[in-house]
PDB file of N, CA and C in Angstrom:
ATOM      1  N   UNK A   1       8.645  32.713-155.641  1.00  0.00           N
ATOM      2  CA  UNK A   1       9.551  31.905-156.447  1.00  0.00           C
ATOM      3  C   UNK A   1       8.976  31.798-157.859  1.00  0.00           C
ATOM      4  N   UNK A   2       9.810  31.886-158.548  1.00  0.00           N
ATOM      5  CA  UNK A   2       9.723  31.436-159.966  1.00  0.00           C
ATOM      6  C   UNK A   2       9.404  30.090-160.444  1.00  0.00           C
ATOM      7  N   UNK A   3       8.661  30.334-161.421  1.00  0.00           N
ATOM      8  CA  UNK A   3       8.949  29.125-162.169  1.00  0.00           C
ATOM      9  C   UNK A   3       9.956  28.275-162.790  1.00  0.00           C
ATOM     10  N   UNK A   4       9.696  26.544-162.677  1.00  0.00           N
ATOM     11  CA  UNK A   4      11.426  25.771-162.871  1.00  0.00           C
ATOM     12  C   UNK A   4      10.666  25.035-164.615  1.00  0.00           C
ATOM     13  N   UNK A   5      11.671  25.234-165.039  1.00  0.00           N
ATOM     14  CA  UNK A   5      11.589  24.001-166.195  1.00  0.00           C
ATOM     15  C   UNK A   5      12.205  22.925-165.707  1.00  0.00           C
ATOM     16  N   UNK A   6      11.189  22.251-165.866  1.00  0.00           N
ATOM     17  CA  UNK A   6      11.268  20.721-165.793  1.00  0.00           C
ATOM     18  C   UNK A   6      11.625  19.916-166.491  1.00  0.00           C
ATOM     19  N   UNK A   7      12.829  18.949-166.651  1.00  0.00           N
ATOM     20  CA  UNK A   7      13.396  18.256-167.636  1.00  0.00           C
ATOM     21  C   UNK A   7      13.518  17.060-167.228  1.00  0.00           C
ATOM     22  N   UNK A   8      14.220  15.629-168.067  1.00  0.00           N
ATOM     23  CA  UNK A   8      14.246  14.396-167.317  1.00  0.00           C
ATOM     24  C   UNK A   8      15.485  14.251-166.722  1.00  0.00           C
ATOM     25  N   UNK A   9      16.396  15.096-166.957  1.00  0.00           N
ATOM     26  CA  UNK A   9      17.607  15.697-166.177  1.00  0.00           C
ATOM     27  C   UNK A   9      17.462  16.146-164.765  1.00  0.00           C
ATOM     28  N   UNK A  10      16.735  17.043-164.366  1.00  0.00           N
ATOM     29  CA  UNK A  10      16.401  17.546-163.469  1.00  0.00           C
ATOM     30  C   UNK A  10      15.152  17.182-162.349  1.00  0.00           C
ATOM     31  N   UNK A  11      14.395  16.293-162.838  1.00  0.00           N
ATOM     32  CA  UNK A  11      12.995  15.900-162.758  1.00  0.00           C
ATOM     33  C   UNK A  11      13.443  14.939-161.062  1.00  0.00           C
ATOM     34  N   UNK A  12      13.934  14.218-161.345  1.00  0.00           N
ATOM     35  CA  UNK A  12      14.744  13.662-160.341  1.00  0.00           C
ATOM     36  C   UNK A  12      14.500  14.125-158.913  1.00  0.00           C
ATOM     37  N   UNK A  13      15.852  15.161-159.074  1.00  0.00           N
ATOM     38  CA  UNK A  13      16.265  15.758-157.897  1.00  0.00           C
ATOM     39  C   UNK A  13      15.121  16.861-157.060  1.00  0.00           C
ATOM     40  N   UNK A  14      14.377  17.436-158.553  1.00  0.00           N
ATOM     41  CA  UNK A  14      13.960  18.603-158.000  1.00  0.00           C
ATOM     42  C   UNK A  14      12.093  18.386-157.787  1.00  0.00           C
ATOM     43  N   UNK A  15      11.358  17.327-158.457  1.00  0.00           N
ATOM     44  CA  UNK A  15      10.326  16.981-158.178  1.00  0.00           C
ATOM     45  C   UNK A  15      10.370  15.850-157.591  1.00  0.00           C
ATOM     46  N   UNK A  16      10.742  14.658-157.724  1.00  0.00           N
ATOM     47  CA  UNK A  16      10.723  13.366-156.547  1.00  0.00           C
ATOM     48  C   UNK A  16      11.232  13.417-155.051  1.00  0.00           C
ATOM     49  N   UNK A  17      12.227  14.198-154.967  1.00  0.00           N
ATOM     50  CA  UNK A  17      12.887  14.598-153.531  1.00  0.00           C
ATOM     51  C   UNK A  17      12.501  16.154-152.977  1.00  0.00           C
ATOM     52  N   UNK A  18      11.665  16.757-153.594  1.00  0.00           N
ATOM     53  CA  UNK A  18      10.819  17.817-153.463  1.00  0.00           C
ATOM     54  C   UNK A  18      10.518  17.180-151.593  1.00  0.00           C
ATOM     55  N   UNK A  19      10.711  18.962-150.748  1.00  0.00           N
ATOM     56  CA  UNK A  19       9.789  18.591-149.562  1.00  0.00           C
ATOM     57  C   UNK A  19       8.583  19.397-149.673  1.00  0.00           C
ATOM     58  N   UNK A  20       8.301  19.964-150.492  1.00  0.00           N
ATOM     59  CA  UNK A  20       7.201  21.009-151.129  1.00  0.00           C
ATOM     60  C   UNK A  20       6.018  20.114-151.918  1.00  0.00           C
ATOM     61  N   UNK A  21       4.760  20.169-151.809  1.00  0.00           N
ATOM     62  CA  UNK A  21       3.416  19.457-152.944  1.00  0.00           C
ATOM     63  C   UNK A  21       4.374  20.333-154.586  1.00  0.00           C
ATOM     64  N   UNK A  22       4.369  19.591-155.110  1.00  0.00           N
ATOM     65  CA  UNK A  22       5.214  20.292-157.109  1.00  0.00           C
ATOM     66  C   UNK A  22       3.518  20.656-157.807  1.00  0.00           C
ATOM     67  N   UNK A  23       3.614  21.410-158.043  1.00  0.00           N
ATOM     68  CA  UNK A  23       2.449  21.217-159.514  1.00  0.00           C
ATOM     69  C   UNK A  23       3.662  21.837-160.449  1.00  0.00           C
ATOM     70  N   UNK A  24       2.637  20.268-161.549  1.00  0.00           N
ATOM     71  CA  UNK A  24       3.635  20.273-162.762  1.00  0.00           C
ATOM     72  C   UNK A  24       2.771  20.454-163.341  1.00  0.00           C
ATOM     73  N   UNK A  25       2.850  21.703-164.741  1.00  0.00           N
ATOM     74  CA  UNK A  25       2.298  22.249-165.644  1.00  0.00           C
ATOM     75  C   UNK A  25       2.705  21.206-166.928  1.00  0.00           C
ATOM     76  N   UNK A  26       2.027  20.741-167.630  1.00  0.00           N
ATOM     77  CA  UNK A  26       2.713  20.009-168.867  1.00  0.00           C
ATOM     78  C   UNK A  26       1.833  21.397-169.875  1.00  0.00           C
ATOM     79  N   UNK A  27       2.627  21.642-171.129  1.00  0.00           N
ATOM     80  CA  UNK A  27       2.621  22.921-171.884  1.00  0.00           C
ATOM     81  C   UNK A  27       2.823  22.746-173.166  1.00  0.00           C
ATOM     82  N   UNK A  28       2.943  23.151-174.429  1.00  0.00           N
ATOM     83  CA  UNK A  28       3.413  22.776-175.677  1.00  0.00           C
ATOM     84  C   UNK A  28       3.307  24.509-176.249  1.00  0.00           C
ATOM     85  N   UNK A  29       3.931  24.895-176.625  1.00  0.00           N
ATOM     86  CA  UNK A  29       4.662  26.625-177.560  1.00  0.00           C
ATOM     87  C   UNK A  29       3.417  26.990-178.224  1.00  0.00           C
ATOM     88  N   UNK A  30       2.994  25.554-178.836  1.00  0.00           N
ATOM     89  CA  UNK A  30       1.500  25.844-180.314  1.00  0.00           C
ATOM     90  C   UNK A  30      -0.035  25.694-179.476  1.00  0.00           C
ATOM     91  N   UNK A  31       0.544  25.946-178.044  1.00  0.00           N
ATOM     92  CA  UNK A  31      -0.999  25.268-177.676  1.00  0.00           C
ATOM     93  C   UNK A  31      -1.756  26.596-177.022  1.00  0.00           C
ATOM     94  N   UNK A  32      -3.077  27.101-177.746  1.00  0.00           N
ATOM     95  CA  UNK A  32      -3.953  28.047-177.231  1.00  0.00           C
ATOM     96  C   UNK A  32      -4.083  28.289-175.758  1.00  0.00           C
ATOM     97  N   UNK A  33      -4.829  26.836-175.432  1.00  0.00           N
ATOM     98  CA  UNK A  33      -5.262  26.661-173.798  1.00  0.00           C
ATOM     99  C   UNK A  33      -4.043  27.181-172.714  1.00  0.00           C
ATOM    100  N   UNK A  34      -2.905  26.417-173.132  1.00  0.00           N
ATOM    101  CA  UNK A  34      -1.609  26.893-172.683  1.00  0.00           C
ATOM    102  C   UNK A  34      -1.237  28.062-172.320  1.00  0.00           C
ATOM    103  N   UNK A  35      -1.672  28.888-173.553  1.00  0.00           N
ATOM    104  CA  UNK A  35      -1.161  29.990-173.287  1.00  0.00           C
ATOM    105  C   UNK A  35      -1.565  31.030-172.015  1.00  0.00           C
ATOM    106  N   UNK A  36      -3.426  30.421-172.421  1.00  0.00           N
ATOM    107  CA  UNK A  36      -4.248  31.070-171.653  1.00  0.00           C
ATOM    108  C   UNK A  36      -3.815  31.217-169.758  1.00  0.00           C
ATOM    109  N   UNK A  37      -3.321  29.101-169.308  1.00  0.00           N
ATOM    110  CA  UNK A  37      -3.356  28.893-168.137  1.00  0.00           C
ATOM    111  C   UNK A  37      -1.775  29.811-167.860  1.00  0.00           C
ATOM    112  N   UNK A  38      -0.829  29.888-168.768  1.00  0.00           N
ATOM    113  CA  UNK A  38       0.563  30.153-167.903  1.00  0.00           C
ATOM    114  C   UNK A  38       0.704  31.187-167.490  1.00  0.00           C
ATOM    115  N   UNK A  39      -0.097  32.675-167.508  1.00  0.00           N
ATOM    116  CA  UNK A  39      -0.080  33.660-166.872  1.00  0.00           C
ATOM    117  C   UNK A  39      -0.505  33.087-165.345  1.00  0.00           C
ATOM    118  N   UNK A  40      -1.656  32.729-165.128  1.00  0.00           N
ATOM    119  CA  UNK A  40      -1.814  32.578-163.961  1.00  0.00           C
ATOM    120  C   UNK A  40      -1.344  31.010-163.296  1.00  0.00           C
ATOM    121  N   UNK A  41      -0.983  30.167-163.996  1.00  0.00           N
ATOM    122  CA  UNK A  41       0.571  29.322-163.363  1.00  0.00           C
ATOM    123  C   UNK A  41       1.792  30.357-162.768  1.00  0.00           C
ATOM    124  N   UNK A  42       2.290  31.048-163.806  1.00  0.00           N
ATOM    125  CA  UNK A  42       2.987  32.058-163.122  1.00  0.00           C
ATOM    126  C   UNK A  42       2.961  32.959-161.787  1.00  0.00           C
ATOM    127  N   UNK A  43       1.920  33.271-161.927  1.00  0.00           N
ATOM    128  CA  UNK A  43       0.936  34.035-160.429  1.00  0.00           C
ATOM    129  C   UNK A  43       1.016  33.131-159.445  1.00  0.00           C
ATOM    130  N   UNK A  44       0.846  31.754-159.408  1.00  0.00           N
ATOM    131  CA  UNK A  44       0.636  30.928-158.631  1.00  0.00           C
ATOM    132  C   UNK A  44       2.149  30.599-157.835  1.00  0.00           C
ATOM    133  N   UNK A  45       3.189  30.484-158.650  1.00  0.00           N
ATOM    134  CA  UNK A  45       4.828  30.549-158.323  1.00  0.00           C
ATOM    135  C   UNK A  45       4.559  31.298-157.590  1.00  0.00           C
ATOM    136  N   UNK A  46       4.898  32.707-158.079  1.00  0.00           N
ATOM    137  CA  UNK A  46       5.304  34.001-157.321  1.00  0.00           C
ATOM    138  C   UNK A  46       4.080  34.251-155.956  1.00  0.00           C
ATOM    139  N   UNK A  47       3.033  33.976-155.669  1.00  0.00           N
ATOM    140  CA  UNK A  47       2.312  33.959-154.776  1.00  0.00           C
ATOM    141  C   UNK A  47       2.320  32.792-154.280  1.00  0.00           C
ATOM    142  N   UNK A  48       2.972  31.456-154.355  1.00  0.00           N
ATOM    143  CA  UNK A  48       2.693  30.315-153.423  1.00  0.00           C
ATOM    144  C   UNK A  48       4.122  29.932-152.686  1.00  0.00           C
ATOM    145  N   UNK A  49       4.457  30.201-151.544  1.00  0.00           N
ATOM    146  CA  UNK A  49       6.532  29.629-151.086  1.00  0.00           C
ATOM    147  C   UNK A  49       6.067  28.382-151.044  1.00  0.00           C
ATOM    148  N   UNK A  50       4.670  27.880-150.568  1.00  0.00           N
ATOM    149  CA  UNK A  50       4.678  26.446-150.312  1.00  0.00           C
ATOM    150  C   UNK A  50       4.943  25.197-150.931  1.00  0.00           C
ATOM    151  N   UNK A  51       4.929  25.838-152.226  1.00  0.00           N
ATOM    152  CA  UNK A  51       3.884  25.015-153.838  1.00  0.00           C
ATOM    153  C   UNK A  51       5.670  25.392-154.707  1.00  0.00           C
ATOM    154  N   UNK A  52       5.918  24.333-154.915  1.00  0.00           N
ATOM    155  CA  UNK A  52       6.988  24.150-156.309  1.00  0.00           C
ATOM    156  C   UNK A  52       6.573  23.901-157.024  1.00  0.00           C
ATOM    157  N   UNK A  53       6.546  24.896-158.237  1.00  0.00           N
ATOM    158  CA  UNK A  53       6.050  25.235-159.984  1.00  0.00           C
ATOM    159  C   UNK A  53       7.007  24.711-160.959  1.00  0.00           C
ATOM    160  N   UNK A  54       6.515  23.819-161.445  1.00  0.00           N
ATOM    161  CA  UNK A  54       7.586  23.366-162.592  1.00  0.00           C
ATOM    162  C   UNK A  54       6.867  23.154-163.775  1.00  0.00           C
ATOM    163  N   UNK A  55       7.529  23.911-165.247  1.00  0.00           N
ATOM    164  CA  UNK A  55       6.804  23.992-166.155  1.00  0.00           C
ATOM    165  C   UNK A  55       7.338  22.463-167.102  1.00  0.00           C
ATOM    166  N   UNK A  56       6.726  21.500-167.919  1.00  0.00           N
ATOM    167  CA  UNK A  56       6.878  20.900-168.629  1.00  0.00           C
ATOM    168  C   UNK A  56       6.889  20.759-170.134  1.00  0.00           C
ATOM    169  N   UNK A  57       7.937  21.017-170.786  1.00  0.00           N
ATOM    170  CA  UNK A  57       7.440  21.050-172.342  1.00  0.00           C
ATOM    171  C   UNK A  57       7.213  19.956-173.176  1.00  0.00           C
ATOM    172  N   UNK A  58       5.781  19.356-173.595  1.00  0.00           N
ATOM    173  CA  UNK A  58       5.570  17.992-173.624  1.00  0.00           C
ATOM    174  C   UNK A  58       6.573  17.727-174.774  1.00  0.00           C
ATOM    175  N   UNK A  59       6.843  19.073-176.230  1.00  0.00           N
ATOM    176  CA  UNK A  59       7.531  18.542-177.044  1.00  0.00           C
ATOM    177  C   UNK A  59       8.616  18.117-176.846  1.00  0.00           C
ATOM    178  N   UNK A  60       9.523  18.689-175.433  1.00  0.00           N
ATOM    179  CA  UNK A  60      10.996  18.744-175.531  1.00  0.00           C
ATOM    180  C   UNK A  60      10.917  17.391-174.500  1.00  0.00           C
ATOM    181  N   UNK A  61      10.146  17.240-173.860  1.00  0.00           N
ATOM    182  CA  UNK A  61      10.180  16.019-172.745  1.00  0.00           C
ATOM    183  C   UNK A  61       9.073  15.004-172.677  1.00  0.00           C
ATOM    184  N   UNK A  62       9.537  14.508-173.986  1.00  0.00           N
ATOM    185  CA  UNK A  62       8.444  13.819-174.530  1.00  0.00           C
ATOM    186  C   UNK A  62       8.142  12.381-173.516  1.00  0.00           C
ATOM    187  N   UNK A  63       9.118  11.848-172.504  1.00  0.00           N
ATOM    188  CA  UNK A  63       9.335  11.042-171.543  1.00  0.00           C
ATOM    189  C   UNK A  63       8.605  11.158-170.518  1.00  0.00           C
ATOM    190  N   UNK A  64       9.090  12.503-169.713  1.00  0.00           N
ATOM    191  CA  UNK A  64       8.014  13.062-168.952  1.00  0.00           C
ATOM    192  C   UNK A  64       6.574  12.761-169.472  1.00  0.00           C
ATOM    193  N   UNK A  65       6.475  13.291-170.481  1.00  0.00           N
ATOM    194  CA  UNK A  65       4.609  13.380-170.656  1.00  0.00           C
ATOM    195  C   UNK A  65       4.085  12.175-170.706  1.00  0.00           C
ATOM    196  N   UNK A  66       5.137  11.149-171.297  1.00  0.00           N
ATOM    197  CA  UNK A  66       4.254   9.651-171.307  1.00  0.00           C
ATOM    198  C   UNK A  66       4.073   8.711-169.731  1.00  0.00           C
ATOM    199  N   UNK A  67       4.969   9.475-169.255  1.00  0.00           N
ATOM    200  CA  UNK A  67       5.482   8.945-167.887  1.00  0.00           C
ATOM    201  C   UNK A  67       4.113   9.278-166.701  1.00  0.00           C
ATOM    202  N   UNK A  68       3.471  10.402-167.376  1.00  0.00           N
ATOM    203  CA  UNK A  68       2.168  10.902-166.588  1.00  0.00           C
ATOM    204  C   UNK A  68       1.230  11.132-167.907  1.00  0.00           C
ATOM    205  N   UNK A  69       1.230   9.663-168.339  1.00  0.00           N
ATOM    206  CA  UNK A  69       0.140   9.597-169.539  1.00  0.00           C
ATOM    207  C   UNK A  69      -0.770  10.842-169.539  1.00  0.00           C
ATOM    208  N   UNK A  70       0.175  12.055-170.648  1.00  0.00           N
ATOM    209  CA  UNK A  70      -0.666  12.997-170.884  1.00  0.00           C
ATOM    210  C   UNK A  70      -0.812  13.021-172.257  1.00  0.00           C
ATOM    211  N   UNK A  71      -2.140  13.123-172.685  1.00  0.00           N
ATOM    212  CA  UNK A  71      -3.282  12.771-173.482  1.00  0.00           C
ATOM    213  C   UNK A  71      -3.706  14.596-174.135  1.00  0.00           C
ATOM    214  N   UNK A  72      -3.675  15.165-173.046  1.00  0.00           N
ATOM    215  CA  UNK A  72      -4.207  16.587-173.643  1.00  0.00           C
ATOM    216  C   UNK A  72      -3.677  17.266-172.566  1.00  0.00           C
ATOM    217  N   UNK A  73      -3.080  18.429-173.477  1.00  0.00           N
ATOM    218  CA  UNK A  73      -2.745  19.911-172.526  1.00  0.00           C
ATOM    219  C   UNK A  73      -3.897  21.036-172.919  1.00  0.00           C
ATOM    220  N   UNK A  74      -3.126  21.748-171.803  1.00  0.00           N
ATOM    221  CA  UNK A  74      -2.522  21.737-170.734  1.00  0.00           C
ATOM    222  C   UNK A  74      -2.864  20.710-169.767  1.00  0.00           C
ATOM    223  N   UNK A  75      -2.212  19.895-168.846  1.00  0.00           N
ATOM    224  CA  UNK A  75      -2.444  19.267-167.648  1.00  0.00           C
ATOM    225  C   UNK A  75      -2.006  19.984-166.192  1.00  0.00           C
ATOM    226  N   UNK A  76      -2.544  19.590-165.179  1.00  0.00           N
ATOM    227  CA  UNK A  76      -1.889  20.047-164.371  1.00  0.00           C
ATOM    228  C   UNK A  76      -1.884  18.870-163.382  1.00  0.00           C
ATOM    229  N   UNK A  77      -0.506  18.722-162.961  1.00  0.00           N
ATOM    230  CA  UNK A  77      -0.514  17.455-161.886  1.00  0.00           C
ATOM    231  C   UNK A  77       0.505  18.186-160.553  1.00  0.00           C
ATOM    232  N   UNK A  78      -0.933  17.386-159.808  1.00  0.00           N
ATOM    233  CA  UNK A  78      -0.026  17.676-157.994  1.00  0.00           C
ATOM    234  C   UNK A  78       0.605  16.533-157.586  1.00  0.00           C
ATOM    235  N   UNK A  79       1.479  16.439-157.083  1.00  0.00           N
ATOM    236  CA  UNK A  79       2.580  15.454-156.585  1.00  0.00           C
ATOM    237  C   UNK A  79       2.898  15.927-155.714  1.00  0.00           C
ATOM    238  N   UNK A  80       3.299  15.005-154.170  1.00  0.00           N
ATOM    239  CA  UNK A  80       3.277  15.430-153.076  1.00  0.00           C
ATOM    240  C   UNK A  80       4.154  13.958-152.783  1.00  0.00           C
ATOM    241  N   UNK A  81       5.201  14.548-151.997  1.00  0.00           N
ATOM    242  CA  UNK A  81       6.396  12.725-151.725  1.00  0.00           C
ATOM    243  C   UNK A  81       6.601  12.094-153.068  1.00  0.00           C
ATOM    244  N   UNK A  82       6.561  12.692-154.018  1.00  0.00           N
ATOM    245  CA  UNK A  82       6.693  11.812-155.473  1.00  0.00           C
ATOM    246  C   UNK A  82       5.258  11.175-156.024  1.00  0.00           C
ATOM    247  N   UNK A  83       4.303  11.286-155.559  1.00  0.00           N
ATOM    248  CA  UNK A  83       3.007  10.546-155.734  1.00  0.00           C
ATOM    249  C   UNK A  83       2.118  11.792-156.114  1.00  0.00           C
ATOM    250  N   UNK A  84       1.228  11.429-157.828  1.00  0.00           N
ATOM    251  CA  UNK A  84       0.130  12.240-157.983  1.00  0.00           C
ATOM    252  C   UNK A  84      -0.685  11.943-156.981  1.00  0.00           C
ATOM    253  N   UNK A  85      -1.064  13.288-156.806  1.00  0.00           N
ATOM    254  CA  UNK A  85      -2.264  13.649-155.496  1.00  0.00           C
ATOM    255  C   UNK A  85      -3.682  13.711-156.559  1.00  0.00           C
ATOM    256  N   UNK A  86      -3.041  14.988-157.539  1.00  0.00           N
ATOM    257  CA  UNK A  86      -4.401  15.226-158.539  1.00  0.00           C
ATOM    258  C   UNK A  86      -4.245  15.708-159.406  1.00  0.00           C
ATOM    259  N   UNK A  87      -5.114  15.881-160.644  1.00  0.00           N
ATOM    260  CA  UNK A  87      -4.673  16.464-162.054  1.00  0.00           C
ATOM    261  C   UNK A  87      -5.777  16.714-162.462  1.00  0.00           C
ATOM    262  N   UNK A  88      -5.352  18.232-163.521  1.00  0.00           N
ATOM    263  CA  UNK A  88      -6.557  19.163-163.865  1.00  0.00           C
ATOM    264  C   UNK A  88      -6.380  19.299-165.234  1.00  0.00           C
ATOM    265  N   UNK A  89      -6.932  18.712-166.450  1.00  0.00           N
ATOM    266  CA  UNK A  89      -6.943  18.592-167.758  1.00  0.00           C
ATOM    267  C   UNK A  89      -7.918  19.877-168.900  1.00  0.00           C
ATOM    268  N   UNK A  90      -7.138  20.253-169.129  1.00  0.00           N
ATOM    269  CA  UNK A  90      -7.639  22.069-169.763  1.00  0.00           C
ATOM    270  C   UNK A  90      -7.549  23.146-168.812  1.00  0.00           C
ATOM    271  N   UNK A  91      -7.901  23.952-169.884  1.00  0.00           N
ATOM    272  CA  UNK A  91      -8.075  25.557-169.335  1.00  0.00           C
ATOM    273  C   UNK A  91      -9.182  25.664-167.877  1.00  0.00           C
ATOM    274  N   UNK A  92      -7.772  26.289-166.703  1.00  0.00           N
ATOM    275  CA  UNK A  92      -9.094  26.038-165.482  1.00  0.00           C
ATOM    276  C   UNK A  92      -8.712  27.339-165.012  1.00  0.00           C
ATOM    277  N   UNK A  93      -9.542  27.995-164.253  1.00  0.00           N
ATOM    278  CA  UNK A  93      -9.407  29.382-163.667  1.00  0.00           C
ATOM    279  C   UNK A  93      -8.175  29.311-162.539  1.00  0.00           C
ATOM    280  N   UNK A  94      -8.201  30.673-161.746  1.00  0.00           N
ATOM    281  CA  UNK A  94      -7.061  30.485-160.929  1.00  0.00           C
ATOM    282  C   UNK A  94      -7.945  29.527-159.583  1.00  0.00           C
ATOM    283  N   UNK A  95      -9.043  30.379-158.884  1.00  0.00           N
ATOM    284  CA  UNK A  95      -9.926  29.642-158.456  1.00  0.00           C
ATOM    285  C   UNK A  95      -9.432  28.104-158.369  1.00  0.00           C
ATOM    286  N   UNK A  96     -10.052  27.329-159.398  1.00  0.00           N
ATOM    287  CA  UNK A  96     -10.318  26.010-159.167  1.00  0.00           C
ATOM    288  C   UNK A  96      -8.439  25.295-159.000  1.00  0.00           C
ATOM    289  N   UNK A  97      -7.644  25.780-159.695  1.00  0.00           N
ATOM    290  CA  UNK A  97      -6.150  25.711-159.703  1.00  0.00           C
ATOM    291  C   UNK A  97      -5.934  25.697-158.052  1.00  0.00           C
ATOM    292  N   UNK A  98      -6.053  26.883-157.319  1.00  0.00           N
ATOM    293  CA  UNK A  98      -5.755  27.206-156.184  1.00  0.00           C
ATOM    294  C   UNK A  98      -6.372  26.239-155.121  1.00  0.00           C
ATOM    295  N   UNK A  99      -7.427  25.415-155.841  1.00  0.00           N
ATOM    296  CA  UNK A  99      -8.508  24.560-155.004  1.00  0.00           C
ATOM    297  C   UNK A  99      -7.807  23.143-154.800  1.00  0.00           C
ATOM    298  N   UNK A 100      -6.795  23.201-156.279  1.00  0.00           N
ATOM    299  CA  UNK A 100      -6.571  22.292-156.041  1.00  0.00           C
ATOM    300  C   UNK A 100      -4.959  21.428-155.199  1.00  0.00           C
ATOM    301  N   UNK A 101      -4.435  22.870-155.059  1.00  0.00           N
ATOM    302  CA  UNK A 101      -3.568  23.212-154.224  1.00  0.00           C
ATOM    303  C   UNK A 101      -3.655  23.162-152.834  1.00  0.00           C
ATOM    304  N   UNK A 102      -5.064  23.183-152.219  1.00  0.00           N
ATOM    305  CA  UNK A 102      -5.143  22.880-150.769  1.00  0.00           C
ATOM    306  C   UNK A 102      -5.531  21.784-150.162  1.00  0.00           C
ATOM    307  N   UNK A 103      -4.544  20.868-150.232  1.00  0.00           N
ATOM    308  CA  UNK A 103      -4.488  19.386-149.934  1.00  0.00           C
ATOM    309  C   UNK A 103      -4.428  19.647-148.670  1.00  0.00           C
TER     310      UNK A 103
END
């Protein structure tokens, strides 16, 4: 599966009523680190059926990001039943990403 953009439109239905753990990528267009993690965010979609990928654009969903007081991107937050499980702040390998996927 692909990756979802995540909006406060959509955020709702498709991460709170999720029966899947979500990792939510929060992201910004100008951001280095970003760029670095979304190849292998991507990898992680297409190699995980278990795991719902949803990308966040802090500029465009500026709600979202305050809503999971994010401070610095990239973030990465696991949510599981609507509840952060865990969150990974900067550039992290696929490794430790994938580590943090096995709740």
């Amino acid at each position: 599966m692909s990756e979802i953009t995540i909006t406060k439109n959509n955020f709702d239905t498709l991460v709170m009523h999720s029966d899947k753990p979500v990792l939510l990528d929060f992201w910004a267009t100008w951001c280095g680190p970003c760029r670095m993690v979304a190849p292998i965010v991507a990898e992680i979609a297409q190699e995980r059926e278990d795991v719902l990928v949803g990308k966040v654009n802090v500029d465009e969903e500026l709600e979202l990001a305050m809503q999971f007081s994010i401070t610095s991107i990239p973030t990465l937050v696991l949510l599981q039943n609507g509840q952060v499980m865990d969150k990974l702040i900067g550039y992290r390998p696929k490794a430790e990403i994938e580590k943090l996927l096995d709740v």
